[in-house]
Protein backbone atom coordinates (compact mmCIF):
# COMPACT_ATOMS: atom_id res chain seq x y z
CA UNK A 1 -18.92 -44.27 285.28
CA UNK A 2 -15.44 -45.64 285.50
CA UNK A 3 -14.01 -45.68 289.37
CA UNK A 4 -11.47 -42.92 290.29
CA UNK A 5 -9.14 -45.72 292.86
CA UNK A 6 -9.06 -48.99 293.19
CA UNK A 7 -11.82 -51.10 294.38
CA UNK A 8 -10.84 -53.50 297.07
CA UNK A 9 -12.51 -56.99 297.39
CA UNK A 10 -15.23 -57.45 299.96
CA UNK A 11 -13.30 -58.92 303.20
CA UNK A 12 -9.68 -59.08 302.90
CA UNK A 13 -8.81 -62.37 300.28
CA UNK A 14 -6.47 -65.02 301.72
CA UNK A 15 -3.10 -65.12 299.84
CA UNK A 16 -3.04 -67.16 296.40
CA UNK A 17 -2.08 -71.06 296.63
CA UNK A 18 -0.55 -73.42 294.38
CA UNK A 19 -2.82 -76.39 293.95
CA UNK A 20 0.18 -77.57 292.48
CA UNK A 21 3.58 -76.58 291.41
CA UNK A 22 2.41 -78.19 288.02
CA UNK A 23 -0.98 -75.89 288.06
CA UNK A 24 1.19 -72.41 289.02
CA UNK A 25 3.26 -72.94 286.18
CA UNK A 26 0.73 -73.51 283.90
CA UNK A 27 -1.05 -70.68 285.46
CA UNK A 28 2.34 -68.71 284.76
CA UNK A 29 2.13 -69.70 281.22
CA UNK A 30 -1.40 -68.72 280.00
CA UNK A 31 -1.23 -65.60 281.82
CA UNK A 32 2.32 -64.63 279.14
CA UNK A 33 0.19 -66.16 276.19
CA UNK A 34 -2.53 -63.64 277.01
CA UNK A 35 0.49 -60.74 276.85
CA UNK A 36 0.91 -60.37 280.41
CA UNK A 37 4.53 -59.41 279.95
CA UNK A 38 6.22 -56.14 281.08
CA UNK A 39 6.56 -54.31 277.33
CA UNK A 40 3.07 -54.96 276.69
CA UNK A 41 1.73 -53.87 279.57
CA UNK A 42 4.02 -50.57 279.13
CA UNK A 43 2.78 -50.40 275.80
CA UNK A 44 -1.33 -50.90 276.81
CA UNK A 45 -1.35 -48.21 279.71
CA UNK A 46 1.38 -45.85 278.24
CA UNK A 47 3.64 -46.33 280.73
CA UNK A 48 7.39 -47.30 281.49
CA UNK A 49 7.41 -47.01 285.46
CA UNK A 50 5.93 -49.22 287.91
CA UNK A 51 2.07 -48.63 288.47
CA UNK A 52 0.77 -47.65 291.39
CA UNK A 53 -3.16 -49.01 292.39
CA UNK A 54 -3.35 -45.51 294.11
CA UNK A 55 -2.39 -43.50 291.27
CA UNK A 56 -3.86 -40.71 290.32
CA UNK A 57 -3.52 -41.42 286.79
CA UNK A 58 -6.22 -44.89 287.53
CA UNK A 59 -8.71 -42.76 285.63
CA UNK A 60 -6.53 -42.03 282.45
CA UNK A 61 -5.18 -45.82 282.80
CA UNK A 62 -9.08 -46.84 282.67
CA UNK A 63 -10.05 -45.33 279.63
CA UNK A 64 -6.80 -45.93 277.69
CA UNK A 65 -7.23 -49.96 278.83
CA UNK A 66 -10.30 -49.92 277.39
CA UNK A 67 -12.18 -53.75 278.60
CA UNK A 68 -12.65 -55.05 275.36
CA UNK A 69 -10.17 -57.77 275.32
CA UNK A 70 -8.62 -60.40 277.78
CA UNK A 71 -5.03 -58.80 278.54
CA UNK A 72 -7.59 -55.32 279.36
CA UNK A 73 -9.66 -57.31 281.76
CA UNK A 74 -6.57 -59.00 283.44
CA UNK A 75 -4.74 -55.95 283.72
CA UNK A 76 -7.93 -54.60 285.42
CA UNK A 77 -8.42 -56.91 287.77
CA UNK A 78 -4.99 -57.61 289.17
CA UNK A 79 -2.46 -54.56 288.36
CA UNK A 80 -5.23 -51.33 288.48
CA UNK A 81 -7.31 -53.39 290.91
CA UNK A 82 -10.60 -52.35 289.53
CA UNK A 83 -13.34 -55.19 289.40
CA UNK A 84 -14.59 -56.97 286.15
CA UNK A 85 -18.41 -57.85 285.75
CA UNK A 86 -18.55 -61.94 285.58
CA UNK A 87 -20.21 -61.61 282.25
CA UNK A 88 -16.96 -59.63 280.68
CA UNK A 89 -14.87 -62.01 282.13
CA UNK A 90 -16.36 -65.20 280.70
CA UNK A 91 -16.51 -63.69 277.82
CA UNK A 92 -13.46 -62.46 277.20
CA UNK A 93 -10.96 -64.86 279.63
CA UNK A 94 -10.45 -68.03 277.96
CA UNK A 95 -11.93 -71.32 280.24
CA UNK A 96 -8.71 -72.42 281.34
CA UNK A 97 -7.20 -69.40 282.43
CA UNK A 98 -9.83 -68.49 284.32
CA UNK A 99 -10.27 -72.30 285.73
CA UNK A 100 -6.45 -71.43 287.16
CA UNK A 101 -7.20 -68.20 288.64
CA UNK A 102 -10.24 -69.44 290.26
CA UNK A 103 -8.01 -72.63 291.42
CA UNK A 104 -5.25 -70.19 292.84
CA UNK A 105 -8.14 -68.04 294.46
CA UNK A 106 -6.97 -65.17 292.70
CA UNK A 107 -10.66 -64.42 291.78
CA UNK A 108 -13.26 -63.05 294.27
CA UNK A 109 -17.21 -62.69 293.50
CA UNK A 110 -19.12 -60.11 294.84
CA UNK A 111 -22.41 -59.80 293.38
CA UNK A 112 -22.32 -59.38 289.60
CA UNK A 113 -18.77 -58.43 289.65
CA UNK A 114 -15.42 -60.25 289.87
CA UNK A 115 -12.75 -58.36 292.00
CA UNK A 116 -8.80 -59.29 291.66
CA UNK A 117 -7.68 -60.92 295.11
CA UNK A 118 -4.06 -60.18 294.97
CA UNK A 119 -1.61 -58.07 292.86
CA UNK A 120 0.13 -59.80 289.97
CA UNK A 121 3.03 -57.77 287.86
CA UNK A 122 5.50 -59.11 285.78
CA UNK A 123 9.34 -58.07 286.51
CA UNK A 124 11.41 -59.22 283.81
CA UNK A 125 10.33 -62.63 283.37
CA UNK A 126 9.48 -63.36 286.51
CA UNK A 127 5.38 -62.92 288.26
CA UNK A 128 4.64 -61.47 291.43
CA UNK A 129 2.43 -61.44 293.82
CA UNK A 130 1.29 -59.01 296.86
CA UNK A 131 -1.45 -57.32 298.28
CA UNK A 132 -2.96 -54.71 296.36
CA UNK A 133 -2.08 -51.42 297.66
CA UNK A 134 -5.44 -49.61 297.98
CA UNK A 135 -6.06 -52.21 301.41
CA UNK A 136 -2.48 -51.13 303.12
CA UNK A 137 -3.96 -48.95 305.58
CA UNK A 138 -5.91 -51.30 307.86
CA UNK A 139 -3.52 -54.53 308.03
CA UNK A 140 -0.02 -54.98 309.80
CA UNK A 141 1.01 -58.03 307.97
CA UNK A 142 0.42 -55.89 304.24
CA UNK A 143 2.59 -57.62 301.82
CA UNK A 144 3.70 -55.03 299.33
CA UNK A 145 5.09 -55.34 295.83
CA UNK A 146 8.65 -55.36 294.29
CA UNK A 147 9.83 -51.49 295.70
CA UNK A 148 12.87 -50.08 294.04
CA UNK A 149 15.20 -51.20 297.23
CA UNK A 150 14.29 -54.83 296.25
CA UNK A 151 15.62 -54.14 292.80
CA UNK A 152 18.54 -52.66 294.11
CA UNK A 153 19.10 -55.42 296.63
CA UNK A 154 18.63 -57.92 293.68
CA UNK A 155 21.52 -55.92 291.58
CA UNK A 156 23.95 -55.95 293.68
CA UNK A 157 23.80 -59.33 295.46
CA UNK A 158 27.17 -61.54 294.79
CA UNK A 159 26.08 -64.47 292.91
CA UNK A 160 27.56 -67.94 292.69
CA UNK A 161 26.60 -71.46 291.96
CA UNK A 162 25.02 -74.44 294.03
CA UNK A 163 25.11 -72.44 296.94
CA UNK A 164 22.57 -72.96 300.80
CA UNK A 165 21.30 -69.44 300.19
CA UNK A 166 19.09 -67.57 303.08
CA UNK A 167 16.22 -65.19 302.24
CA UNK A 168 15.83 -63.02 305.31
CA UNK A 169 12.68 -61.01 305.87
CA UNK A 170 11.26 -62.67 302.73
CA UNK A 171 8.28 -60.35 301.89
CA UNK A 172 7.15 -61.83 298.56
CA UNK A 173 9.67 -63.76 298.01
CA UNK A 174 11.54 -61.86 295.13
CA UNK A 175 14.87 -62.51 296.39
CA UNK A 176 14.32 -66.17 297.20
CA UNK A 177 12.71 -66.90 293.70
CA UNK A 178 16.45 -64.71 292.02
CA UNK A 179 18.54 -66.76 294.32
CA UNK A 180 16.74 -70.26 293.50
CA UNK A 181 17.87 -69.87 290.07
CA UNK A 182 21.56 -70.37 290.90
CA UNK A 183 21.56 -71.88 294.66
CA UNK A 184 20.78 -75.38 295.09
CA UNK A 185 18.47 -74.91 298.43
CA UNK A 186 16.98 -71.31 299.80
CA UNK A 187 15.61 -71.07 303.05
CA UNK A 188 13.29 -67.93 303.34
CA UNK A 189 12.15 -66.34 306.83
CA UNK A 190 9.50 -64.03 307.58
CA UNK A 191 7.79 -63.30 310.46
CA UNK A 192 4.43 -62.16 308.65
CA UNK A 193 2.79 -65.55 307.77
CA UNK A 194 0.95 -63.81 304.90
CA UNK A 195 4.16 -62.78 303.24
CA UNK A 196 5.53 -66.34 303.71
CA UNK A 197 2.18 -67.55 302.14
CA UNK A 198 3.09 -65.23 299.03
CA UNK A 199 6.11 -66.17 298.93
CA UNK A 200 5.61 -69.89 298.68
CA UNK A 201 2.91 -69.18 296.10
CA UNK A 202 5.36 -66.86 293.71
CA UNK A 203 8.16 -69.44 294.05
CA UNK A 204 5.59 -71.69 292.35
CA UNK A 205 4.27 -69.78 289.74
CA UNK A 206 7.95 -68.95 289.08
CA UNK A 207 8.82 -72.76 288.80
CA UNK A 208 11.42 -72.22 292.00
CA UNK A 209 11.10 -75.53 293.41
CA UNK A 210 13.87 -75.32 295.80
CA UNK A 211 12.45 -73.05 298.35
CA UNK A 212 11.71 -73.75 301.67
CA UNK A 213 9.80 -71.13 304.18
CA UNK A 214 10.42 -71.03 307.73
CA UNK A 215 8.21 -68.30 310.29
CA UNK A 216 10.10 -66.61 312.77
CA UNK A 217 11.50 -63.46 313.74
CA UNK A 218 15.19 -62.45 312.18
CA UNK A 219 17.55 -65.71 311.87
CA UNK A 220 15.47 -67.40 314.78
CA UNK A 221 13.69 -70.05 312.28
CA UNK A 222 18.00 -70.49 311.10
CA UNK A 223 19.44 -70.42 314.44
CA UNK A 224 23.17 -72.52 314.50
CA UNK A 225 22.41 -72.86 310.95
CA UNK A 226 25.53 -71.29 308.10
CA UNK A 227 24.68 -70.59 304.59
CA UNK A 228 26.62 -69.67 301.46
CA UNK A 229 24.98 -67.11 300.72
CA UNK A 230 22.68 -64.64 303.00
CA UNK A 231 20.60 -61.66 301.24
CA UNK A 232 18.37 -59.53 304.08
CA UNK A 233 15.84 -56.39 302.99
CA UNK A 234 14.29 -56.24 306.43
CA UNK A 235 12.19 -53.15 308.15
CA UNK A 236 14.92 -50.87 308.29
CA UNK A 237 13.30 -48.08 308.05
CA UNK A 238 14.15 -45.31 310.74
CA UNK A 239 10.23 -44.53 312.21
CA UNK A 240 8.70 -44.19 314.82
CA UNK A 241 5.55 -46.09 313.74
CA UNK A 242 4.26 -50.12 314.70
CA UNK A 243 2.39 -49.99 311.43
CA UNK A 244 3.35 -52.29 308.99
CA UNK A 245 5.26 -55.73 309.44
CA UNK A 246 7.58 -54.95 306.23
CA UNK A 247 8.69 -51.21 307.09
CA UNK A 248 8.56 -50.67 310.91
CA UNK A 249 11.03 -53.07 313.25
CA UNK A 250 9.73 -51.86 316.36
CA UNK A 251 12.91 -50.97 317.72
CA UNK A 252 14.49 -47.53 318.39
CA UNK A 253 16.20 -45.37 315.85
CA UNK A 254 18.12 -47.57 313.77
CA UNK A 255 18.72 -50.98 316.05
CA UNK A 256 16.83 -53.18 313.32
CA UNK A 257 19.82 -52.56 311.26
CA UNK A 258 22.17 -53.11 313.70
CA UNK A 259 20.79 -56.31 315.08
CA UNK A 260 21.21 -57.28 311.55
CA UNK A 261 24.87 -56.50 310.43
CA UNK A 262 25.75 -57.86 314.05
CA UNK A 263 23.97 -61.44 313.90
CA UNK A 264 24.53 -61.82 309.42
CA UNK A 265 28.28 -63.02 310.95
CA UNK A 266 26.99 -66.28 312.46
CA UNK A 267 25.07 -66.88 310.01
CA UNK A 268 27.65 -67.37 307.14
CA UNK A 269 29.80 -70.22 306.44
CA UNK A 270 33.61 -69.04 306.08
CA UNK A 271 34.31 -67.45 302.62
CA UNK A 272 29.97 -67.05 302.12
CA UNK A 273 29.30 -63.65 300.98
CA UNK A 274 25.92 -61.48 302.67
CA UNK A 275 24.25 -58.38 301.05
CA UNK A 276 21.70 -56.52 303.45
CA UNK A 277 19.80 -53.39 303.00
CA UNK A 278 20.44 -50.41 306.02
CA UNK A 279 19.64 -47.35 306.95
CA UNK A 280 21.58 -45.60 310.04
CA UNK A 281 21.87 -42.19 311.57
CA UNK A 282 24.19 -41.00 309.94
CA UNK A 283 27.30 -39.04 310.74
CA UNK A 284 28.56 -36.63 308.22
CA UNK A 285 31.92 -36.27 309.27
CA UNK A 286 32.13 -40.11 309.29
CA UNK A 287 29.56 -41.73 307.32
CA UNK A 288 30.24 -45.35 307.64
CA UNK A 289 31.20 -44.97 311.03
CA UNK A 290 28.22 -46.85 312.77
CA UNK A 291 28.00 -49.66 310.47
CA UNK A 292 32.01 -50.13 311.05
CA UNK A 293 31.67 -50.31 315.21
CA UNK A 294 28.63 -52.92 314.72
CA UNK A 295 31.28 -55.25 312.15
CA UNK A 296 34.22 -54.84 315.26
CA UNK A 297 35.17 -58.58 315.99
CA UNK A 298 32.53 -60.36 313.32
CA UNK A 299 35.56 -61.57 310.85
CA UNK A 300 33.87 -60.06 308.27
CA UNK A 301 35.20 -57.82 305.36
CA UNK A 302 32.91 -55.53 303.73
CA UNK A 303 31.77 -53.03 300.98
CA UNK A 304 29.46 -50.18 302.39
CA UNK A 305 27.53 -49.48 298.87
CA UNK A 306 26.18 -46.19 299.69
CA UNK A 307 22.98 -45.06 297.99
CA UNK A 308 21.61 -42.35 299.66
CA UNK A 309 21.62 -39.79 302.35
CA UNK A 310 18.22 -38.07 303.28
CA UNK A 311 17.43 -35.45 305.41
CA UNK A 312 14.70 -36.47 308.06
CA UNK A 313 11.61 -34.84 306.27
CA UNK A 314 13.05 -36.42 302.68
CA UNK A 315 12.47 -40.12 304.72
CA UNK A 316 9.31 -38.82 306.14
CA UNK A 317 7.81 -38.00 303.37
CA UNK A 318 9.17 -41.11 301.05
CA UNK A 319 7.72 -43.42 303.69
CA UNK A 320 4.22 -41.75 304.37
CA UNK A 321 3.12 -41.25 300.30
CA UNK A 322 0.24 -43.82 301.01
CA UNK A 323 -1.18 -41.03 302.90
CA UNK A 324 -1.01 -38.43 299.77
CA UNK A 325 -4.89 -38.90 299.15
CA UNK A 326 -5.41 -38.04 302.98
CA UNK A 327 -3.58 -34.52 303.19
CA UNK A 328 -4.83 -34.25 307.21
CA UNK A 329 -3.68 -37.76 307.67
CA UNK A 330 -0.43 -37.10 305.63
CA UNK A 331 0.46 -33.66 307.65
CA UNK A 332 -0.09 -35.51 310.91
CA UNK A 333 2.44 -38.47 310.20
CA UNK A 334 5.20 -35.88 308.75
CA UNK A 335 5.04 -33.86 311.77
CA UNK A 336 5.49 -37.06 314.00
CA UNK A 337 8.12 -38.63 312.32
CA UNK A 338 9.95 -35.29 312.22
CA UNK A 339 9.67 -35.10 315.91
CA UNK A 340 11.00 -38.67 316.51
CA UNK A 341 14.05 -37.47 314.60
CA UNK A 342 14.50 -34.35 316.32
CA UNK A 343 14.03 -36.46 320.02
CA UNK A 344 16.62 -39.05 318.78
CA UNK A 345 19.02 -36.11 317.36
CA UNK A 346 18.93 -37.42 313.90
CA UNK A 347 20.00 -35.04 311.30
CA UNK A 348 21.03 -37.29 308.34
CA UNK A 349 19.73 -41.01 307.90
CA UNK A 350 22.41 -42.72 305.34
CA UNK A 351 20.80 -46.09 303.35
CA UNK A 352 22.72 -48.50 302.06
CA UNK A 353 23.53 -52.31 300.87
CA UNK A 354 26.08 -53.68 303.01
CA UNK A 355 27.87 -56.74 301.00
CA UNK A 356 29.79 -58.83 304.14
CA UNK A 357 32.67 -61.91 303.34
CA UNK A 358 33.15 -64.22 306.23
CA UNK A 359 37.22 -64.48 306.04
CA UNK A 360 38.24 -67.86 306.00
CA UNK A 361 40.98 -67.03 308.47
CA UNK A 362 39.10 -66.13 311.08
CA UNK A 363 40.73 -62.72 311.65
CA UNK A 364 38.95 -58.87 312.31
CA UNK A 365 38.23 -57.71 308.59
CA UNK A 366 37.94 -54.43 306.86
CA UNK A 367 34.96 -51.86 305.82
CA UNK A 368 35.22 -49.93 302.80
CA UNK A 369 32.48 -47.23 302.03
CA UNK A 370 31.85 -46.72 298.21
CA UNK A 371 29.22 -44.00 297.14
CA UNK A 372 27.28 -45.08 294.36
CA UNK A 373 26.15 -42.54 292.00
CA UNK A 374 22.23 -41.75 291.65
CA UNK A 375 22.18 -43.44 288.30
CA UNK A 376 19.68 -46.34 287.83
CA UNK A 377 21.42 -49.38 289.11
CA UNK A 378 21.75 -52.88 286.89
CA UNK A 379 22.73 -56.10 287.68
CA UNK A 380 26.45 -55.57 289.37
CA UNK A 381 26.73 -58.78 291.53
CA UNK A 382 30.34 -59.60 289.47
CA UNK A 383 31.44 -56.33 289.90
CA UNK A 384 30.79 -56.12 293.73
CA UNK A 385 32.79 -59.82 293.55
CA UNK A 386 35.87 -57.68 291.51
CA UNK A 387 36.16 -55.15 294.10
CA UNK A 388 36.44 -57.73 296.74
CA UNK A 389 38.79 -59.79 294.51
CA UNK A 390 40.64 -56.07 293.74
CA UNK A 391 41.00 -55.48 297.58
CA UNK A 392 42.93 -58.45 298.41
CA UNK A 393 45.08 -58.02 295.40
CA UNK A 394 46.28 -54.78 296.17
CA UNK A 395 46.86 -55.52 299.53
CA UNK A 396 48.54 -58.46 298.33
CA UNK A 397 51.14 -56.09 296.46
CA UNK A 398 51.18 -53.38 299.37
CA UNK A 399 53.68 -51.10 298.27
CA UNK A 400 53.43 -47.97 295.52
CA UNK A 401 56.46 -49.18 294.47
CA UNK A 402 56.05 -52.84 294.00
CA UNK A 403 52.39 -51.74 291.74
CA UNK A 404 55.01 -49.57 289.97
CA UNK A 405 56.50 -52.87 288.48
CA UNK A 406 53.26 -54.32 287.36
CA UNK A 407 50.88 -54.16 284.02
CA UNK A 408 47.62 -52.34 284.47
CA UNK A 409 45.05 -52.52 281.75
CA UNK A 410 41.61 -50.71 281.43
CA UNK A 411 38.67 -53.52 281.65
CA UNK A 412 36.77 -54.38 278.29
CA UNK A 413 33.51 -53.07 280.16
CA UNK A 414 35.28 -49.22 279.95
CA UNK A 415 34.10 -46.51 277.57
CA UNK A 416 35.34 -43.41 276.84
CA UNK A 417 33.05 -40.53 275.28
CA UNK A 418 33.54 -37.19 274.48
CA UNK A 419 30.87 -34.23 273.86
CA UNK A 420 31.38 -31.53 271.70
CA UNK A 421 29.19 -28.18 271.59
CA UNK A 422 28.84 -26.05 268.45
CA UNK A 423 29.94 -22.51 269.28
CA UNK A 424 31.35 -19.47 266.99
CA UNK A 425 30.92 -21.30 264.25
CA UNK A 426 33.03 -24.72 264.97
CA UNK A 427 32.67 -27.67 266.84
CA UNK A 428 35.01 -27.60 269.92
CA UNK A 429 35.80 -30.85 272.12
CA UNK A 430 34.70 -30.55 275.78
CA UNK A 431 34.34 -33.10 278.25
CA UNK A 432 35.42 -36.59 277.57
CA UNK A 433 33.66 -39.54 280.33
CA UNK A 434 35.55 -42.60 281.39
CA UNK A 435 32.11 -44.69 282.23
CA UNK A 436 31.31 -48.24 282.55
CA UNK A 437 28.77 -50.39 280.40
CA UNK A 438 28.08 -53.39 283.11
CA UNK A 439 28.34 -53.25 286.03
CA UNK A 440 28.50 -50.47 288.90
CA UNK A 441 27.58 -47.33 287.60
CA UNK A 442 30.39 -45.34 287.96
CA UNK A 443 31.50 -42.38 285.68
CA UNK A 444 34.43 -40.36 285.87
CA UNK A 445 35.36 -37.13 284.21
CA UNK A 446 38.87 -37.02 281.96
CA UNK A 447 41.62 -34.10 282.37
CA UNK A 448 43.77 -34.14 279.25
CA UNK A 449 46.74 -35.67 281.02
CA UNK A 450 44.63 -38.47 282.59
CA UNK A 451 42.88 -39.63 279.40
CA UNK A 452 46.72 -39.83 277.96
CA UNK A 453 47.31 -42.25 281.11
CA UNK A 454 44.12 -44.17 280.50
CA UNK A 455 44.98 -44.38 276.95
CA UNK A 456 48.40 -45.53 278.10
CA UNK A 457 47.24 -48.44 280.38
CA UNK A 458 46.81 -51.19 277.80
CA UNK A 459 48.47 -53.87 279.58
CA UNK A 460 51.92 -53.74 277.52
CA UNK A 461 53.73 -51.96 279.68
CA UNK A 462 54.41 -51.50 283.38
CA UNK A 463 52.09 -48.20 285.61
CA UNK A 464 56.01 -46.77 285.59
CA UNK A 465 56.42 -46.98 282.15
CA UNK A 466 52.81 -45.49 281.33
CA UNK A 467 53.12 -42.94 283.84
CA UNK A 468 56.45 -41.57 282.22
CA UNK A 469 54.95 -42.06 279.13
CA UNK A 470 51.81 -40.27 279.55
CA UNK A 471 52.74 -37.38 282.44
CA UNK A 472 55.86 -35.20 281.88
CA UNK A 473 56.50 -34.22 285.85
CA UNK A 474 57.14 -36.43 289.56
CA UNK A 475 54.08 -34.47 290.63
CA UNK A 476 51.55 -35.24 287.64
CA UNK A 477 52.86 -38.92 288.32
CA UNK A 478 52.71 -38.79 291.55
CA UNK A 479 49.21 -37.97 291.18
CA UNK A 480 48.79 -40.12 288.13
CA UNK A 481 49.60 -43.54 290.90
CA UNK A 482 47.32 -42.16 293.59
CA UNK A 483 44.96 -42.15 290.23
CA UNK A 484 45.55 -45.33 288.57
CA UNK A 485 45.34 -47.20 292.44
CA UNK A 486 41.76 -45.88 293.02
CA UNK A 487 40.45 -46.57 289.12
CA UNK A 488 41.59 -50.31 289.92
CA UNK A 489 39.85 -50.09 293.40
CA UNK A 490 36.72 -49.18 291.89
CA UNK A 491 36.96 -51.79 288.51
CA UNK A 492 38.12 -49.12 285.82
CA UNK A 493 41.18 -50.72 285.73
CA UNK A 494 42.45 -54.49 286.41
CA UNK A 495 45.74 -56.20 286.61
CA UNK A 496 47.36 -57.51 283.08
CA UNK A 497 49.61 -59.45 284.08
């Protein structure tokens, strides 16, 4: 009879090692020549999100998988987590492959059967490794996956070239091996040796040579050190739990996230940009207000991209779903997290990437908060760079009047589309969307007399001489500048001239 959860290895494995950065990559390479590649694995188990060991779908995943054939028995072992007997696996796992898993100690006997010692899924065209899921409940130092904040973290990070990059709070090294690919050194920090282990071992079997590990706790292992370039995803989360390494901080409230923002400052070299993950209690009236007193005096400008805000039971419950199987276990930990929130007076919990640029002058700097809608987020890092870019220009040209005089254009990224509906017997026009491709997410919907303006903007003519053209009163273009100055904030709109 098939297993209904994952199986986990007697013991608890070590992490993978490299016996070589030459042996990783090969490893990397017969594991995509067997078809361990996203769309395949997609296509095998039905599936277009990321898998969960503890899913209650493992059953359905089992029987569709099937264990006739080598990608079936890899996918077993080390994304469902489900042990292999050794006689299916020499059968069916060509000699060298296996020779590189066993080499990596990614393959654990017990008995007749062959567990999976660590997690291995393919994101794009990179492999990573964790700990499977199914053995989070017993161990502190846990080293989980690639979560959906990583992804966003990786999105939205400004990229350049040749830069000293810092990995901060490393995990499994996701954000070291992205950064590696552009930045000529990466320094990674973690205090959980295990996820430092992992992360050392992915940067391998990713072919990231240029990574260094350091242990310590925060920017200790960096201390007097600047970088270039400084990406954090530390345990920001808001709980009142000593748990896990990678989600609980150990300090009150939100202070992990402060202690963050506040020390990212020293750690940049002048003109270096920062992008760290938050999460604060959140005022309503004021939203960004706590992350803009811990930024007072760091010389800093910044970009509050702001993701979410949650209710106190909406974070519970995200952050306790390991504990769906255990409904006793789960009711308990909702109830105490709900009553940590209630003793700190927490009512909202905002989360957020905070992108930082150490000024060059030296002087205070400025916080802008930008909502980002609840579409799926792509890779944005140039457009985060525009609205920096944006920022200066416009305060560069300070005065209504002075943008007045100058040639606005919409960017090549814009598109406009309009739906129609079907109704008494025509087709009738309704809404028309201002959107962009690339980028940021953002979406606006057109009134008549601003798609005439947007239409206008084409870089030919002056924002006076579109405004008169496309509005016919001082108050529609009064309203049409207060427009066209916030779709150029936001990267709807650049300067043509």
């Amino acid at each position: 009879m098939e297993p209904v959860r994952a199986v986990p290895p007697p013991g608890r494995p070590d992490p993978p090692r490299a016996e070589s950065p030459q042996s990783a990559v090969e490893l990397a390479r017969l594991l995509l020549a067997a078809g361990y590649e996203p769309h395949r694995i997609q296509q095998r188990l039905a599936t277009g999100d990321e898998l969960l060991a503890r899913s209650p779908e493992l059953p359905s995943y089992l029987r569709r998988l099937g264990d006739a054939d080598e990608l079936a028995v890899l996918l077993r072992l080390f994304v469902l987590g489900v042990p292999v007997t050794r006689a299916r696996l020499d059968e069916l796992v060509g000699a060298e492959l296996r020779a590189r898993l066993a080499g990596a100690g990614l393959l654990v006997q017990d008995a007749e059967v062959v567990h999976g010692a660590a997690r291995l899924v393919p994101h794009d065209e990179l492999l990573i490794a964790s700990d499977h899921a199914g053995g989070a409940e017993a161990h502190a130092d846990h080293v989980p996956g690639v979560h959906r904040p990583s992804v966003a973290l990786a999105h939205l990070t400004v990229r350049g070239q040749g830069e000293r990059a810092l990995d901060l709070c490393t995990g499994n090294g996701i954000q070291a091996i992205l950064l590696a690919a552009h930045a000529e050194h990466v320094v990674a920090t973690d205090v959980n040796a295990r996820a430092l282990a992992y992360a050392a071992f992915n940067a391998a079997l990713n072919g990231a040579g240029n990574v260094e590990t350091r242990a310590g706790s925060f920017f200790e292992p960096v201390q007097g050190e600047q970088f270039d370039l400084v990406v954090a995803n530390p345990p920001y989360v808001v709980s009142p739990e000593a748990t896990f390494l990678f989600r609980d901080g150990g300090l009150s409230g939100d202070a992990v996230s402060e202690h963050v923002v506040r020390a990212t400052p020293a750690a940049l070299a002048p003109g270096g940009f920062a992008c760290v993950l938050i999460a604060w209690a959140l005022d309503p009236d004021d939203p960004a207000e706590r992350p803009r007193s811990w930024l007072e005096g760091s010389g800093c400008d910044g970009f509050l991209l702001h993701t979410s805000t949650d209710d106190p039971l909406e974070t519970a419950t995200v952050w306790n779903r390991d504990l769906l199987d255990r409904p006793d276990d789960y009711a308990e930990a909702l109830d105490r997290w709900l009553a940590y929130y209630r003793e700190l007076g927490i009512e909202h919990l905002g989360y957020a990437c905070l992108v930082l640029r150490r000024r060059v002058d030296g002087r205070d700097g400025w916080l802008e908060a930008q909502q980002l809608p609840r579409a799926a987020l792509r890779p944005a890092g140039r457009h985060v760079r525009r609205l920096f870019e944006m920022h200066d220009q416009l305060s560069a040209i300070g005065s209504d009047d002075v943008l007045l005089d100058r040639r606005l254009r919409v960017v090549d990224d814009a598109v406009v589309t309009q739906d129609t509906r079907f109704e008494g017997g025509r087709w009738r026009a309704e809404n028309l969307t201002l959107r962009l491709e690339n980028g940021l997410p953002f979406s606006a919907e057109l009134d008549p007399p601003t798609a005439r303006l947007i239409r206008e903007l084409d870089g030919s003519r002056t924002l006076a001489e579109a405004l008169t053209a496309a509005l016919d009163s001082d108050a529609t273009r009064a309203t049409g500048l207060s427009l066209a100055r916030r779709m150029l904030e936001i990267g709807f709109l650049e300067l043509g001239d």
